[in-house]
C-alpha atoms as a PDB file:
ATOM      1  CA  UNK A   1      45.510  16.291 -33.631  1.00  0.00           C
ATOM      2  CA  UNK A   2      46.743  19.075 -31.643  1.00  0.00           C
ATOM      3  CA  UNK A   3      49.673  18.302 -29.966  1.00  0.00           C
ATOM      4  CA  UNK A   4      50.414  21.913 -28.242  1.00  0.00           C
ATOM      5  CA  UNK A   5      48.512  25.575 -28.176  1.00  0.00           C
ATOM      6  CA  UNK A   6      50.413  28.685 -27.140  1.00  0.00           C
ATOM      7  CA  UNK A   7      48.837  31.973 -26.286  1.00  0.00           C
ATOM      8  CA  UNK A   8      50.039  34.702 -28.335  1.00  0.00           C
ATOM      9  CA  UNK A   9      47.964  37.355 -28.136  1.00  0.00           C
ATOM     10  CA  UNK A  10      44.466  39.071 -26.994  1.00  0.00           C
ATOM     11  CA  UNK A  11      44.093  36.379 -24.105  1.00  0.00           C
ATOM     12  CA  UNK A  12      40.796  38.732 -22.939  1.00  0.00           C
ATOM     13  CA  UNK A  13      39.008  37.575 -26.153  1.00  0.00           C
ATOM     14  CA  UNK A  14      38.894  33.544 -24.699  1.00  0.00           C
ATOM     15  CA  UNK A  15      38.098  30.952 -27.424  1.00  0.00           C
ATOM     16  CA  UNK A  16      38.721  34.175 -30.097  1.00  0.00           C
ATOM     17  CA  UNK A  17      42.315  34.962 -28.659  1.00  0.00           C
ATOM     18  CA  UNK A  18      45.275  34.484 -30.872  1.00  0.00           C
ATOM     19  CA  UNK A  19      47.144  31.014 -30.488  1.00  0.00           C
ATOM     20  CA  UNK A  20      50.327  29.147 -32.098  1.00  0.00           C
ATOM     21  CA  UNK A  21      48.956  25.654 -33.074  1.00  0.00           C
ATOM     22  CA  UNK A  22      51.494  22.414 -33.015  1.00  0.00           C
ATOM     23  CA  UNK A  23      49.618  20.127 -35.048  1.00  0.00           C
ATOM     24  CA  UNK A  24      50.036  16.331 -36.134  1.00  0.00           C
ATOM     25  CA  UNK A  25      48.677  14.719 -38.679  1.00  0.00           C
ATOM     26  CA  UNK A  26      45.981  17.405 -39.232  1.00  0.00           C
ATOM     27  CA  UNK A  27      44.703  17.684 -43.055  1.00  0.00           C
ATOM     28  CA  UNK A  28      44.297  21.156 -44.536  1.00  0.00           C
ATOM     29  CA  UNK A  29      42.962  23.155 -47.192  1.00  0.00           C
ATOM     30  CA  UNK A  30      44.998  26.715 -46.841  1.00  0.00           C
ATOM     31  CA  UNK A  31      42.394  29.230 -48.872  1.00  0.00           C
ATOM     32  CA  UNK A  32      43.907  32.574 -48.518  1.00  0.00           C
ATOM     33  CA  UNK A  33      47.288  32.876 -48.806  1.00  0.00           C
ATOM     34  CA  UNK A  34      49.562  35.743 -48.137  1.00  0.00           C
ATOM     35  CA  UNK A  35      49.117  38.022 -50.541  1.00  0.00           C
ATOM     36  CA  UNK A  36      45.377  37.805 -50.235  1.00  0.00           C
ATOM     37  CA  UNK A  37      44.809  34.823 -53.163  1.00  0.00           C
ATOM     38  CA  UNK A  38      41.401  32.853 -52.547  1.00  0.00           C
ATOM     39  CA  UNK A  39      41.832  29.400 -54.010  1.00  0.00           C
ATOM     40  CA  UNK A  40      37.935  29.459 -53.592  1.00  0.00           C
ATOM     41  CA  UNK A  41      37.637  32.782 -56.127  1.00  0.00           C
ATOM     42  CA  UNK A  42      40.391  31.480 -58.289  1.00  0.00           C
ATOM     43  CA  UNK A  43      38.415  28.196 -58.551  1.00  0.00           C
ATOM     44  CA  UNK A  44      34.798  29.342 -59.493  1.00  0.00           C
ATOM     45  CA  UNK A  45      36.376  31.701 -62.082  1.00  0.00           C
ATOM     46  CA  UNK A  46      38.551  29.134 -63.911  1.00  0.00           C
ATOM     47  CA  UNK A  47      34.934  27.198 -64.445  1.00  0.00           C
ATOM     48  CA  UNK A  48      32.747  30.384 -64.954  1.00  0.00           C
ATOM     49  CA  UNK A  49      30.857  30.369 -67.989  1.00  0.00           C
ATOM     50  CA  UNK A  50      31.369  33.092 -70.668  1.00  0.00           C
ATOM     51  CA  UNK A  51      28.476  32.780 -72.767  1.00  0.00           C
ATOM     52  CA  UNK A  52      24.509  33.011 -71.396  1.00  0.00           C
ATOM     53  CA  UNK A  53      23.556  31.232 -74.239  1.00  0.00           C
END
């Protein structure tokens, strides 16, 4: 659950404004990562097939 939201910037863009989440048990999946990873991409091409045959 949320436990606390603070504005931190763009208030003008409402519901699309930038906010600091304080969160409580609140499950996860982090995709991206810093340096631009994609656990999604990194996933489908440790499974890819190599051969069309």
């Amino acid at each position: 659950r949320v436990r606390k939201a603070e504005l931190v910037a763009y208030e003008d863009l409402g519901p699309e404004a930038v906010r600091r989440l304080e969160v409580e048990d609140f499950p996860a999946v982090v995709c991206i990562d810093t340096l631009g990873n994609n656990l999604y991409e990194e996933g489908r091409a440790k499974f890819a097939r190599t051969d069309r045959g």
